[in-house]
PDB file of N, CA and C in Angstrom:
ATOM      1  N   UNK A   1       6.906 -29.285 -13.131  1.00  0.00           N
ATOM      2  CA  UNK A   1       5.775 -28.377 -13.301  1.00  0.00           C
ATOM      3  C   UNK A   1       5.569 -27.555 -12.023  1.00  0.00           C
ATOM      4  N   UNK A   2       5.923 -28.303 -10.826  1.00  0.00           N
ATOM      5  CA  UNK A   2       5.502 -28.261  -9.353  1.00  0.00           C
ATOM      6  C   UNK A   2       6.367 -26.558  -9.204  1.00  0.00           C
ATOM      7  N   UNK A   3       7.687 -26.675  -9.805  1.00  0.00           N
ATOM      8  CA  UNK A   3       8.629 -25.570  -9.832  1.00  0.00           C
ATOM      9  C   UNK A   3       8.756 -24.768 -10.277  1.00  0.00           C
ATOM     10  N   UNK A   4       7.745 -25.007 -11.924  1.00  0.00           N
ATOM     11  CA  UNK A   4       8.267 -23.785 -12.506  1.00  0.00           C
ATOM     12  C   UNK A   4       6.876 -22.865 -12.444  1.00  0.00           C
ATOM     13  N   UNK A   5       5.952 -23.074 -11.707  1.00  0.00           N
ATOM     14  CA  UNK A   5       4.763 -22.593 -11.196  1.00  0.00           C
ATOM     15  C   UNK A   5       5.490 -21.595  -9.895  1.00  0.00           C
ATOM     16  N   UNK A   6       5.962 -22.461  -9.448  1.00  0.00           N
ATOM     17  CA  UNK A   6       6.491 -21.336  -8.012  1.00  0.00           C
ATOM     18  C   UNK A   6       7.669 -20.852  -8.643  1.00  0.00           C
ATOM     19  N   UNK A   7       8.157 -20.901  -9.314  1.00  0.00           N
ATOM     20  CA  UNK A   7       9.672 -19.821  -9.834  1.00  0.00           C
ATOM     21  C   UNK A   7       8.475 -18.475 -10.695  1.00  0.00           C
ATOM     22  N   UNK A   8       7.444 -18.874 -10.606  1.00  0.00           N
ATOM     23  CA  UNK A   8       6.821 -17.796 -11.918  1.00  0.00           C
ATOM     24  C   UNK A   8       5.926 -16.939 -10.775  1.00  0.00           C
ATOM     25  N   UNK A   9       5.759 -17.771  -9.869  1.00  0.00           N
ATOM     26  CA  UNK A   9       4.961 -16.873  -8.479  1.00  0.00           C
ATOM     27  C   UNK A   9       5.943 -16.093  -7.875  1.00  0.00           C
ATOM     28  N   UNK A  10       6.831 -16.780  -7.665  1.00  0.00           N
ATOM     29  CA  UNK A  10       8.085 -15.680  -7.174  1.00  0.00           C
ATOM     30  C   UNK A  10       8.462 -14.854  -7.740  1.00  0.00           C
ATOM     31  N   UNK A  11       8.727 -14.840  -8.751  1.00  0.00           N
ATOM     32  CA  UNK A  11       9.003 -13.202  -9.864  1.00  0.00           C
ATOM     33  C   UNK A  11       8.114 -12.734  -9.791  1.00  0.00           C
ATOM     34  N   UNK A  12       6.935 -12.718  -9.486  1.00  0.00           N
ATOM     35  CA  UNK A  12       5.891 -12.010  -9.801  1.00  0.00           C
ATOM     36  C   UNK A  12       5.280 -11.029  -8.611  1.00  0.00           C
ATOM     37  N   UNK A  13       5.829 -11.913  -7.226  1.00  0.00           N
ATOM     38  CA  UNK A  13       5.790 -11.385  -6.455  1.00  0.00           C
ATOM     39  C   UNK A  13       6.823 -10.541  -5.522  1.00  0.00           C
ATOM     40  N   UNK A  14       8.076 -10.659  -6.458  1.00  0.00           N
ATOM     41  CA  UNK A  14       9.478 -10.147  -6.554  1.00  0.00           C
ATOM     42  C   UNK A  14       9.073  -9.079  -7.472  1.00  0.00           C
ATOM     43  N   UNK A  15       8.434  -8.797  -8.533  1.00  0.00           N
ATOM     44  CA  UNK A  15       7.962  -7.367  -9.157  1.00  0.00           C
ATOM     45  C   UNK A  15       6.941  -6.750  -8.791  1.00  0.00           C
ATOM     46  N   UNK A  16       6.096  -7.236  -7.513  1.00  0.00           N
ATOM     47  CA  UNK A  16       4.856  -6.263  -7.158  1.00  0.00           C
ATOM     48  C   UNK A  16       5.233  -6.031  -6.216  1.00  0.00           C
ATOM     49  N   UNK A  17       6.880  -6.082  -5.377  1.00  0.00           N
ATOM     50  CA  UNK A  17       7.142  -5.368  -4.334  1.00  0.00           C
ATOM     51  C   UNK A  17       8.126  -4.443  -5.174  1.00  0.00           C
ATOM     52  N   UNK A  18       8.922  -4.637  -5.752  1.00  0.00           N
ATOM     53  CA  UNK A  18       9.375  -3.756  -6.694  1.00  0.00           C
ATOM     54  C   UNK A  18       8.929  -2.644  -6.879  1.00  0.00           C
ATOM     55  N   UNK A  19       7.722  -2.757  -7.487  1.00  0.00           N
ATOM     56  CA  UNK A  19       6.663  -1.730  -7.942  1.00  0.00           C
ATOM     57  C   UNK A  19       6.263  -0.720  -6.783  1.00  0.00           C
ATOM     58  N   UNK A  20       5.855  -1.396  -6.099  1.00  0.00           N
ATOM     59  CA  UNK A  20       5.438  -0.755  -4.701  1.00  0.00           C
ATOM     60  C   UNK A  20       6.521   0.150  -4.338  1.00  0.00           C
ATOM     61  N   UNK A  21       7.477  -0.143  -4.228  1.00  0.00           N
ATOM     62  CA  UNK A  21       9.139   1.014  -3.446  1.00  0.00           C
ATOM     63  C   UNK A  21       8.971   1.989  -4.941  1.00  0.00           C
ATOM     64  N   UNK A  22       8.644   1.918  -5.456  1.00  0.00           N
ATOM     65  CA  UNK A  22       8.665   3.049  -6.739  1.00  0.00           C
ATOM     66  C   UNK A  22       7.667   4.246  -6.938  1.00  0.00           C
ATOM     67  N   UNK A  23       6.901   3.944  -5.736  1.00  0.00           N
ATOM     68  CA  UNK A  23       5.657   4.795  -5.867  1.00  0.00           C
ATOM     69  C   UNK A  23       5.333   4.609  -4.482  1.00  0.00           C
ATOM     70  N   UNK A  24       5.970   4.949  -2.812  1.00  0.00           N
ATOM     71  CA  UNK A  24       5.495   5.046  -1.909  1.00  0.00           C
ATOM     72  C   UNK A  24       5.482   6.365  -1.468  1.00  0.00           C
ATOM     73  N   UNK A  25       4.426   5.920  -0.763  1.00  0.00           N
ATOM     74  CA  UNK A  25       3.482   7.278   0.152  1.00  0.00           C
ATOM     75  C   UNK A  25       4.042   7.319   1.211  1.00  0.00           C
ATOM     76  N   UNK A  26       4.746   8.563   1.892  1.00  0.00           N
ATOM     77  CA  UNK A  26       5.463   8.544   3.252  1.00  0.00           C
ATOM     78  C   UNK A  26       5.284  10.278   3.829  1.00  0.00           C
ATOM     79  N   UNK A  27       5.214  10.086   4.778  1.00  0.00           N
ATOM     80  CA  UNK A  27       4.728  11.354   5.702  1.00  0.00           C
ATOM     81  C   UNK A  27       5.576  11.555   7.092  1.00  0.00           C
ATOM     82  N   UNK A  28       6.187  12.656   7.129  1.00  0.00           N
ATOM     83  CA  UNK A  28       6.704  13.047   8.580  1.00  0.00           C
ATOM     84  C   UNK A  28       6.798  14.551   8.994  1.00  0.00           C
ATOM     85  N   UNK A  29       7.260  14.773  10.116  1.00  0.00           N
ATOM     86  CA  UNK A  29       7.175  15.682  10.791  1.00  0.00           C
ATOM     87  C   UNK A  29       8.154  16.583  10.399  1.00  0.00           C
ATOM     88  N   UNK A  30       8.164  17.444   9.598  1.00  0.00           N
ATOM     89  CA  UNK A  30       9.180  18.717   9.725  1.00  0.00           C
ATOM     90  C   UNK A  30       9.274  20.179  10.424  1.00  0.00           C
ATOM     91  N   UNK A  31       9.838  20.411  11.335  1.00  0.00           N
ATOM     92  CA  UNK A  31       9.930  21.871  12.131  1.00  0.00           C
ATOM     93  C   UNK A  31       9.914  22.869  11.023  1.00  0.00           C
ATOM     94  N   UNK A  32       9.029  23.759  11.129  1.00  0.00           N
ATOM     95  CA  UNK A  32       9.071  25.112  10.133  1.00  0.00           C
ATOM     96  C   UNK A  32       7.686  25.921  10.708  1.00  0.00           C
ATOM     97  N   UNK A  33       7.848  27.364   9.524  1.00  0.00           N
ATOM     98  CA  UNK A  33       7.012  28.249  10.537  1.00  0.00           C
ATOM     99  C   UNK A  33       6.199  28.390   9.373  1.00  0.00           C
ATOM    100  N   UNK A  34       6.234  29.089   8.188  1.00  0.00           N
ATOM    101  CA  UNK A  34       6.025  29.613   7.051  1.00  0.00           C
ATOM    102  C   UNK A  34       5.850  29.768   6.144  1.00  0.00           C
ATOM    103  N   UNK A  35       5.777  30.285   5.003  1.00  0.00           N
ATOM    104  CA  UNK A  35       5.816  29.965   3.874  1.00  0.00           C
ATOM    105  C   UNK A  35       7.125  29.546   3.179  1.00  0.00           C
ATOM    106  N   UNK A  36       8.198  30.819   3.487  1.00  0.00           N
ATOM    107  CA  UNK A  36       9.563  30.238   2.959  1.00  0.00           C
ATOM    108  C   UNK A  36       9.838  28.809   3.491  1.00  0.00           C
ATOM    109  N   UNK A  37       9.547  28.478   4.535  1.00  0.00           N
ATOM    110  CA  UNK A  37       9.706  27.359   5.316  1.00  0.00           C
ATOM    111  C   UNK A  37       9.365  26.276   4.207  1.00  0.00           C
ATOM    112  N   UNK A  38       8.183  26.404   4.096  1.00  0.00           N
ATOM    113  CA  UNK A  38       6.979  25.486   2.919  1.00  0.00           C
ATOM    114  C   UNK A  38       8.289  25.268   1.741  1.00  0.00           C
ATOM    115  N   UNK A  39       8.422  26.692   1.077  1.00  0.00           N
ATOM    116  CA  UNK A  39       9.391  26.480  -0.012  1.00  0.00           C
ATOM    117  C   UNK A  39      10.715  26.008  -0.019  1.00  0.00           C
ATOM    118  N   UNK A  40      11.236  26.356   1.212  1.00  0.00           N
ATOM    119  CA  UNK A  40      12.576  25.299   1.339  1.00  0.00           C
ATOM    120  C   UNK A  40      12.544  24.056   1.241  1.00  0.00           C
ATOM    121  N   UNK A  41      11.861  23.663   2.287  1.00  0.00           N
ATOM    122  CA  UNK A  41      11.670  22.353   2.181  1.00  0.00           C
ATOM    123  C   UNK A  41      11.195  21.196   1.704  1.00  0.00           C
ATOM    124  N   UNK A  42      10.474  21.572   0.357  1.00  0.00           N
ATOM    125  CA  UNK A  42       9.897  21.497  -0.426  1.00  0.00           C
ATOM    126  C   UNK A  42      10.633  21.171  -1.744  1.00  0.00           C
ATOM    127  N   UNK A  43      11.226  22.605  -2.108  1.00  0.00           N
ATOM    128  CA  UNK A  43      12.562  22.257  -3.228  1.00  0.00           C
ATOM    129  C   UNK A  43      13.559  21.725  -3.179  1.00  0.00           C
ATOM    130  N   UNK A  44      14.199  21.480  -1.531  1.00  0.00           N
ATOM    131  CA  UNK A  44      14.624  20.452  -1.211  1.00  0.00           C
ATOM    132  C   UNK A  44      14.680  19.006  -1.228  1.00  0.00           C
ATOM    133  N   UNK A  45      13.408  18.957  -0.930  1.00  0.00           N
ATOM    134  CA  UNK A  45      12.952  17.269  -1.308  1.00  0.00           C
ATOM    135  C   UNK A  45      13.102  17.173  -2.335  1.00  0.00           C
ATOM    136  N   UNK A  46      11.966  17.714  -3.703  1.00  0.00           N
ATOM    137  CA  UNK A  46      12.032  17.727  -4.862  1.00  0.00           C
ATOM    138  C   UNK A  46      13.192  17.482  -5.867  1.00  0.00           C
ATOM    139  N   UNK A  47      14.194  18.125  -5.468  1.00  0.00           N
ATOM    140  CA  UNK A  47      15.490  17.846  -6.083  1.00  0.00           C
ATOM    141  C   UNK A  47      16.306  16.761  -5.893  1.00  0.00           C
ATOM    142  N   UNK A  48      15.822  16.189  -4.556  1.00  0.00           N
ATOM    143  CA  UNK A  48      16.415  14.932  -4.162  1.00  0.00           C
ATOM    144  C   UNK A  48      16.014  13.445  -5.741  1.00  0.00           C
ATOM    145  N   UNK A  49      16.793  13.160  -6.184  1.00  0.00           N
ATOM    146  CA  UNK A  49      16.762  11.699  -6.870  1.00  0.00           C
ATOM    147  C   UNK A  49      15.972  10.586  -6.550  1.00  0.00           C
ATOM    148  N   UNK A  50      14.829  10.548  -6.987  1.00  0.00           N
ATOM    149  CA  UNK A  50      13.726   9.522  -6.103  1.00  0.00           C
ATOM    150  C   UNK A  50      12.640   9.926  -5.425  1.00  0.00           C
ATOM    151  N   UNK A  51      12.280  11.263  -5.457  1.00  0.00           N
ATOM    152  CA  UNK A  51      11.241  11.998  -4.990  1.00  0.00           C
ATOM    153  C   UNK A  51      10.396  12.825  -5.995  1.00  0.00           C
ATOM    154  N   UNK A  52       9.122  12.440  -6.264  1.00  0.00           N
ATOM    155  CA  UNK A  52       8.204  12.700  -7.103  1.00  0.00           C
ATOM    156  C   UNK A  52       7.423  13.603  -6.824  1.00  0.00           C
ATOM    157  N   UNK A  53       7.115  13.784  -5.423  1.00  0.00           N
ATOM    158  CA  UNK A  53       6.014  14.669  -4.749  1.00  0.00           C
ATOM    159  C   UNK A  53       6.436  15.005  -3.480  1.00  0.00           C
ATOM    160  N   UNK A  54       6.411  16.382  -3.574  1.00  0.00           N
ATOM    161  CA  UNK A  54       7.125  16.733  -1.725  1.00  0.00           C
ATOM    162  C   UNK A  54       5.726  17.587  -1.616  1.00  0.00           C
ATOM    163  N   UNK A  55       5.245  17.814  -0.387  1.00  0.00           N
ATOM    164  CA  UNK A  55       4.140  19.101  -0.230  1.00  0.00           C
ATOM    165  C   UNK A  55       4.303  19.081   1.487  1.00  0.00           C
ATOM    166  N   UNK A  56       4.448  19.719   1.960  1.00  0.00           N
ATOM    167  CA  UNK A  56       4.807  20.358   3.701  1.00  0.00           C
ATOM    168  C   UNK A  56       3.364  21.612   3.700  1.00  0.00           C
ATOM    169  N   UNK A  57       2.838  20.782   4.662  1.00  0.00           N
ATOM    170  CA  UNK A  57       1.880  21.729   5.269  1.00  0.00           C
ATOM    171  C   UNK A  57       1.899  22.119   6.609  1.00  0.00           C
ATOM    172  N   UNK A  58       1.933  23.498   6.585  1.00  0.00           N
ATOM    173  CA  UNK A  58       2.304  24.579   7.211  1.00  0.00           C
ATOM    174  C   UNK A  58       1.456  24.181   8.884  1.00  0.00           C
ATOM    175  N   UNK A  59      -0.077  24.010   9.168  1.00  0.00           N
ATOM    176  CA  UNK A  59      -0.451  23.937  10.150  1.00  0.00           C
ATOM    177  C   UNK A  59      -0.317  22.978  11.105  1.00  0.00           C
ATOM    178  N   UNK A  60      -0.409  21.833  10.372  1.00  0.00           N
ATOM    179  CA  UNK A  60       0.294  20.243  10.986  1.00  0.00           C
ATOM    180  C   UNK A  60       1.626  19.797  10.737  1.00  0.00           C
ATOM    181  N   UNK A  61       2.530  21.139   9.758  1.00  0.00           N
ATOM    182  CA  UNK A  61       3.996  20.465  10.258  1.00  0.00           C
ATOM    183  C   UNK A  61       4.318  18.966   9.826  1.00  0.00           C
ATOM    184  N   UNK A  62       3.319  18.312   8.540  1.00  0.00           N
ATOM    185  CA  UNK A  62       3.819  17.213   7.907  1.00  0.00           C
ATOM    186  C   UNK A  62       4.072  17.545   6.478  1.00  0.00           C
ATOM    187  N   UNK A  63       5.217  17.198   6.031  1.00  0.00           N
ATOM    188  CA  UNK A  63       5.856  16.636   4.900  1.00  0.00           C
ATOM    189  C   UNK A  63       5.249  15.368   4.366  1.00  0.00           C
ATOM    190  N   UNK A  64       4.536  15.379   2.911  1.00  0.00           N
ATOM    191  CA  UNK A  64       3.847  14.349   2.574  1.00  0.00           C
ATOM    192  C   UNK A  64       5.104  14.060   1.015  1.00  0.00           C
ATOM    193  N   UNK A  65       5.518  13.017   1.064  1.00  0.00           N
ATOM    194  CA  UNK A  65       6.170  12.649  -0.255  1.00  0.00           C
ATOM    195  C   UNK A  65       5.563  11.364  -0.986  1.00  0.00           C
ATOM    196  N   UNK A  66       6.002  11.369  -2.303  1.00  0.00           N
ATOM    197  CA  UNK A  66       6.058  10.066  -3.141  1.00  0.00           C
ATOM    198  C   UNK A  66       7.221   9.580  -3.202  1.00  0.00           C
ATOM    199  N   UNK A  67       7.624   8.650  -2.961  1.00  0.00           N
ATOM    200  CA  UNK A  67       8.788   8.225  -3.357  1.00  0.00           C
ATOM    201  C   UNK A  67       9.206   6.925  -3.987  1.00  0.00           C
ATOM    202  N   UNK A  68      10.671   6.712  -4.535  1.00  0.00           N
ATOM    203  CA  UNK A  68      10.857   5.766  -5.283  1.00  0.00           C
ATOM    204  C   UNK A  68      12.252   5.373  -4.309  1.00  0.00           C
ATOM    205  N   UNK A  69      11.557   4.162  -3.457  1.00  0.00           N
ATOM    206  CA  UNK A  69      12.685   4.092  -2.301  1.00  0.00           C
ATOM    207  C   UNK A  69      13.996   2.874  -2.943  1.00  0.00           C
ATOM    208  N   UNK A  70      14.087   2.686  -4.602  1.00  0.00           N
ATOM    209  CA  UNK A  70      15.200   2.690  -5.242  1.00  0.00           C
ATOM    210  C   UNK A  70      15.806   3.364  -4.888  1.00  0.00           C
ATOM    211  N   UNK A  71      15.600   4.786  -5.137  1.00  0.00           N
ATOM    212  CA  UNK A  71      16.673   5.529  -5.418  1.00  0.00           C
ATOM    213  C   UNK A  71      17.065   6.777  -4.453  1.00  0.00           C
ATOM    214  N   UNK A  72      16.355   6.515  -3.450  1.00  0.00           N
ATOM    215  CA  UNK A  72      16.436   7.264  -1.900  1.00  0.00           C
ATOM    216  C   UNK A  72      15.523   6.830  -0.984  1.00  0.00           C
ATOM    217  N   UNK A  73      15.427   7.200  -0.013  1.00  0.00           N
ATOM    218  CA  UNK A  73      15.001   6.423   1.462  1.00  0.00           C
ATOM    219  C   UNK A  73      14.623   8.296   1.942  1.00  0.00           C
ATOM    220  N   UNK A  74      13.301   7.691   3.209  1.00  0.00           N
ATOM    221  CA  UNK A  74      12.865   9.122   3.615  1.00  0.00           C
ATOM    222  C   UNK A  74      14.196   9.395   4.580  1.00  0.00           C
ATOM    223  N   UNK A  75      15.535   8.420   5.465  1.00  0.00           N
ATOM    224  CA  UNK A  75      16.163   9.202   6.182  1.00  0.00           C
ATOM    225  C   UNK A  75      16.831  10.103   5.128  1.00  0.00           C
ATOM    226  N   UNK A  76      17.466   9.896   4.130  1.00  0.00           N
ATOM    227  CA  UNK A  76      17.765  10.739   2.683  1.00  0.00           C
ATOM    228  C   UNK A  76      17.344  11.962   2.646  1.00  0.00           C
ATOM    229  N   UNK A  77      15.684  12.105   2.708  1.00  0.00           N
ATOM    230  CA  UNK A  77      14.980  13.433   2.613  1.00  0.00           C
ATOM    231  C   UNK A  77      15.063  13.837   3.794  1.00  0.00           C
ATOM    232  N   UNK A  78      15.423  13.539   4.932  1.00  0.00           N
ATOM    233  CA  UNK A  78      15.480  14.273   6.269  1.00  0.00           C
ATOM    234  C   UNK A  78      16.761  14.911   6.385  1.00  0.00           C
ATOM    235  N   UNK A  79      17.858  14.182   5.605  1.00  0.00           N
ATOM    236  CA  UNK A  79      18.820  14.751   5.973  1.00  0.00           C
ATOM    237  C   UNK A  79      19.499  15.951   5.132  1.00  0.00           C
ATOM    238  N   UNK A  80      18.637  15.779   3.891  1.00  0.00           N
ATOM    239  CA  UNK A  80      19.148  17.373   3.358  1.00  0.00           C
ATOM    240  C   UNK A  80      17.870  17.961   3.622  1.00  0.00           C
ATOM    241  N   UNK A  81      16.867  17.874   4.462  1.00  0.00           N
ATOM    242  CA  UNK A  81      16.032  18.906   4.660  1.00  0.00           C
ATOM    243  C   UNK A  81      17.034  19.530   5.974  1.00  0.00           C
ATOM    244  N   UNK A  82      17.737  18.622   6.789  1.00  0.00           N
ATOM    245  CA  UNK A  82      18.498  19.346   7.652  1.00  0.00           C
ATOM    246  C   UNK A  82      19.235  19.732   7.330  1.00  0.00           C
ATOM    247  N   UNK A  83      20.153  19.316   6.100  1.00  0.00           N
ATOM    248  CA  UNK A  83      21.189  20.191   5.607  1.00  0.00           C
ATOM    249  C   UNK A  83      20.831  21.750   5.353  1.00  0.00           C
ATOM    250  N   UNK A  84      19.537  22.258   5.084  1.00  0.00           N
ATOM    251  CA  UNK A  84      19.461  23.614   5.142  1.00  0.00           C
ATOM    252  C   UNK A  84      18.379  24.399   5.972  1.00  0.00           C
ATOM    253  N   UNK A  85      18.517  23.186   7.110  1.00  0.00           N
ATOM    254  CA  UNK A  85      17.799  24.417   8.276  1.00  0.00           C
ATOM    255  C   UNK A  85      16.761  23.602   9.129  1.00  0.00           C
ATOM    256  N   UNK A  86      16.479  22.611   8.841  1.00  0.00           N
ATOM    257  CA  UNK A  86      14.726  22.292   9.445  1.00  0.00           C
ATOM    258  C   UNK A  86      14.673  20.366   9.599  1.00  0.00           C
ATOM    259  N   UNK A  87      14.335  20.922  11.131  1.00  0.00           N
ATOM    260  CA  UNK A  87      14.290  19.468  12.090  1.00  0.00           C
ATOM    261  C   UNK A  87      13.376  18.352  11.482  1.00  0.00           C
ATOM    262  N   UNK A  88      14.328  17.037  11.885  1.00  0.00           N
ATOM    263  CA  UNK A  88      12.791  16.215  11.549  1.00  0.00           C
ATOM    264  C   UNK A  88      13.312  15.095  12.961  1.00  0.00           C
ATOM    265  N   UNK A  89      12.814  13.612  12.844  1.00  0.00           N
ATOM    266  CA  UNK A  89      12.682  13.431  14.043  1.00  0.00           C
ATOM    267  C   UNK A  89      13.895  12.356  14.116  1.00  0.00           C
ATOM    268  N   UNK A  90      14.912  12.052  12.875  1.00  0.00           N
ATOM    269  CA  UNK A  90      16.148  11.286  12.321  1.00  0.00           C
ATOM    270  C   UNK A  90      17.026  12.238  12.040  1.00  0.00           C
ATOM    271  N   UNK A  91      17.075  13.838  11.980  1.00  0.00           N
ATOM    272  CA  UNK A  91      18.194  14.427  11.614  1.00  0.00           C
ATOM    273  C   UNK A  91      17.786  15.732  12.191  1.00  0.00           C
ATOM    274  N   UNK A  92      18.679  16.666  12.905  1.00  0.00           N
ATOM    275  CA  UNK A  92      18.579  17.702  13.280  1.00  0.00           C
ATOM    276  C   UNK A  92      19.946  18.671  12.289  1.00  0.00           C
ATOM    277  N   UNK A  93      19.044  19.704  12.235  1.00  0.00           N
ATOM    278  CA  UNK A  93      19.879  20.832  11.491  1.00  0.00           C
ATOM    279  C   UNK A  93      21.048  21.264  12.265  1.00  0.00           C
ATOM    280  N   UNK A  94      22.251  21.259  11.960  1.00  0.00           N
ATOM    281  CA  UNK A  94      23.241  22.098  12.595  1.00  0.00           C
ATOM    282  C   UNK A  94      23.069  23.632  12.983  1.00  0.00           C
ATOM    283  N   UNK A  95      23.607  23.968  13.768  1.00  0.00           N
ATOM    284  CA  UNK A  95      23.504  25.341  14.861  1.00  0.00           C
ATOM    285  C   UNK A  95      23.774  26.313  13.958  1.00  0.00           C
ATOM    286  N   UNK A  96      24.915  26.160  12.675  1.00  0.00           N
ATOM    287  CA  UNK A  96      25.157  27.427  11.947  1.00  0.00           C
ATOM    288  C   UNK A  96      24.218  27.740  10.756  1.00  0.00           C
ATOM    289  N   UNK A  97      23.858  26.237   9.998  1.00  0.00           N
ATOM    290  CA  UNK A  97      22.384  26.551   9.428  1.00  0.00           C
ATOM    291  C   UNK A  97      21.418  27.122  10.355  1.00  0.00           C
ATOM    292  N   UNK A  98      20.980  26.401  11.192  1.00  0.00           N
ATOM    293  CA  UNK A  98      19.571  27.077  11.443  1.00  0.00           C
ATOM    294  C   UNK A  98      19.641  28.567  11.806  1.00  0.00           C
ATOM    295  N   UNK A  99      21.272  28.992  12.201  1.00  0.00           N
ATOM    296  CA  UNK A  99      20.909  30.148  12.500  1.00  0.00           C
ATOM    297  C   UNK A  99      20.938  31.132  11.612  1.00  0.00           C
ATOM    298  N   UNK A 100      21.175  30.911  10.484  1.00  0.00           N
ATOM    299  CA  UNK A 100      21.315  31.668   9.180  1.00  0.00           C
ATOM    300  C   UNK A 100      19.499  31.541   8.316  1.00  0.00           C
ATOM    301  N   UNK A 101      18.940  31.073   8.952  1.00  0.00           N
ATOM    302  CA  UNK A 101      17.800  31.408   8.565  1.00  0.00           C
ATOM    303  C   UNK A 101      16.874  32.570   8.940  1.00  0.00           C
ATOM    304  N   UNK A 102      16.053  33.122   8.135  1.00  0.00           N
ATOM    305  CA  UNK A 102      15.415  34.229   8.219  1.00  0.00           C
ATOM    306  C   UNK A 102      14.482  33.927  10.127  1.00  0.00           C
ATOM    307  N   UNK A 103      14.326  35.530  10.575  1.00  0.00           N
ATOM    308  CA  UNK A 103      13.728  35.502  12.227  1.00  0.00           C
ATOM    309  C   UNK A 103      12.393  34.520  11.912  1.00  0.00           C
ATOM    310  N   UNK A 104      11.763  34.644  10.538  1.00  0.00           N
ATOM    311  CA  UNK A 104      10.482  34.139  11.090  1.00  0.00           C
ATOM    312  C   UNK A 104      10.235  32.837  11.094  1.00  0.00           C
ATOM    313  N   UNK A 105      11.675  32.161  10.378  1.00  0.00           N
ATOM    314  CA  UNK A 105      12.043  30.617  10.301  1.00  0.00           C
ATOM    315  C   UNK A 105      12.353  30.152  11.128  1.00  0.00           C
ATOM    316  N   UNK A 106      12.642  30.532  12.053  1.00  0.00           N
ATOM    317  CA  UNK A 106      13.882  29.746  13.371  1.00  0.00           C
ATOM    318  C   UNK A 106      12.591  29.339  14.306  1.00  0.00           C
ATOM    319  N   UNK A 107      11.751  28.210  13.841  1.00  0.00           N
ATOM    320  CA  UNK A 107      10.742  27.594  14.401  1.00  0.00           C
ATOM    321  C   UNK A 107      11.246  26.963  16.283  1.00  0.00           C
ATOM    322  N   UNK A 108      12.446  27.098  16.000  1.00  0.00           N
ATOM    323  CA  UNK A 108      13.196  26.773  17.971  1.00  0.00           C
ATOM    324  C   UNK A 108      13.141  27.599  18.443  1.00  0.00           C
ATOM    325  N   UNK A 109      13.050  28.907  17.885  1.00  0.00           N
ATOM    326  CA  UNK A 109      12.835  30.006  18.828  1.00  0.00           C
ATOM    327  C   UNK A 109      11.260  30.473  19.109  1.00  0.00           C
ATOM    328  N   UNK A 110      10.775  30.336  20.571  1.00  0.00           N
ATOM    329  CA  UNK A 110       8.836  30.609  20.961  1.00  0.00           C
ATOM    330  C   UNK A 110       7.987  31.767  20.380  1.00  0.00           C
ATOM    331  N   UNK A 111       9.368  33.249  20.274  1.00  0.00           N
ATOM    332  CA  UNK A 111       9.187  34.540  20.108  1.00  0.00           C
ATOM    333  C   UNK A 111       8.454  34.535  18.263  1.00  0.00           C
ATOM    334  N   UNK A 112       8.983  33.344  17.426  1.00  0.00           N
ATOM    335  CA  UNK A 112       9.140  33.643  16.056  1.00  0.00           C
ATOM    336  C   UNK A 112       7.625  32.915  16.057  1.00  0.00           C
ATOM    337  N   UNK A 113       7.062  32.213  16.664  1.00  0.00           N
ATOM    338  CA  UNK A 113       5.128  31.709  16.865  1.00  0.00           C
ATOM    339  C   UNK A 113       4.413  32.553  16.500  1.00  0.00           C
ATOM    340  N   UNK A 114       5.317  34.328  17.699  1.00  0.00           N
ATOM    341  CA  UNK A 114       4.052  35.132  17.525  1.00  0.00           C
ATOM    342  C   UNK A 114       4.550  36.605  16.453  1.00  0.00           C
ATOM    343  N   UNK A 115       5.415  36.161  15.160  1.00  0.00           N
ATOM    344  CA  UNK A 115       5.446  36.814  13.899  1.00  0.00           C
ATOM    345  C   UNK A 115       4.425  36.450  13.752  1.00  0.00           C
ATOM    346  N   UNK A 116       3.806  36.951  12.260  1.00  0.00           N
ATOM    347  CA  UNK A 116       3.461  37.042  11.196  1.00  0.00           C
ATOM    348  C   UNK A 116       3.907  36.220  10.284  1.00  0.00           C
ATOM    349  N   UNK A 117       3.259  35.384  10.383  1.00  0.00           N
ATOM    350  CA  UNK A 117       3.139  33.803   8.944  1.00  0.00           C
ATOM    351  C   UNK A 117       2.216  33.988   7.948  1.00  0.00           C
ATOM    352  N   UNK A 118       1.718  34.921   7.796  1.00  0.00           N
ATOM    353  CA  UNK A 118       0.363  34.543   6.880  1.00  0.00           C
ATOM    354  C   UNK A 118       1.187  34.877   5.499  1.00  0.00           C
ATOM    355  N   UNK A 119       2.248  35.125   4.897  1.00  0.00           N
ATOM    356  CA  UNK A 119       2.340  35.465   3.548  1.00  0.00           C
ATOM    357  C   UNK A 119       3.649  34.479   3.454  1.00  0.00           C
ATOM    358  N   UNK A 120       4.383  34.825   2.297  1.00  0.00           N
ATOM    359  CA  UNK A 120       5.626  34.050   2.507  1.00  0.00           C
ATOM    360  C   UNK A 120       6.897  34.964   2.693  1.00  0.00           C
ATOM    361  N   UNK A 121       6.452  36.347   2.841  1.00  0.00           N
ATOM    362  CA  UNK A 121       7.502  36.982   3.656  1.00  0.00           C
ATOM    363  C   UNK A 121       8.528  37.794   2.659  1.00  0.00           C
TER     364      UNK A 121
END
């Protein structure tokens, strides 16, 4: 009886961590300037397998996701957010992406601060 009480606690608590990786809340830092910025990185996540909710806000520069860390992990979302342009603090964008991004994107450069962000360009 002693056992099959704890074999039934253990599954149970083997499916409410389960549950939990299927629906986590995770937040980090992504380099960007803009609106396109917003939208890259954004449809980026989104398309990723395991990501329910991407939203990147523009003034604090955090990436807020849902995720289902089955079926991807946030280094996952960092690294194709670097695959097309934009830093995080586990993956940096390569030199020929970032430089193929539009002037008002290239958040490494000080000069692109004092564009014009207010629309999406």
């Amino acid at each position: 009886m002693k056992n099959s009480l704890l074999f039934v606690l253990l599954i149970s608590f083997s499916i409410q961590l389960s549950a939990q990786k299927k629906n986590k809340k995770v937040d980090f830092e992504v380099k960007g300037n803009c609106g396109m910025c917003k939208e890259r990185i954004e449809e980026t996540a989104i398309k990723l397998k395991g990501v329910k909710y991407a939203s990147w806000d523009i003034p604090s520069k955090k990436l807020t996701l849902i995720i289902n860390e089955n079926k991807c992990t946030p280094l996952d979302v960092k690294r194709a957010i670097a695959n097309v342009g934009h830093d995080t603090d586990k993956a940096t964008a390569k030199a020929e992406v970032y430089d193929k991004l539009p002037p008002c994107c290239k958040y490494r450069d000080p000069n692109s601060l004092l564009m014009d962000h207010g629309g999406k360009h």
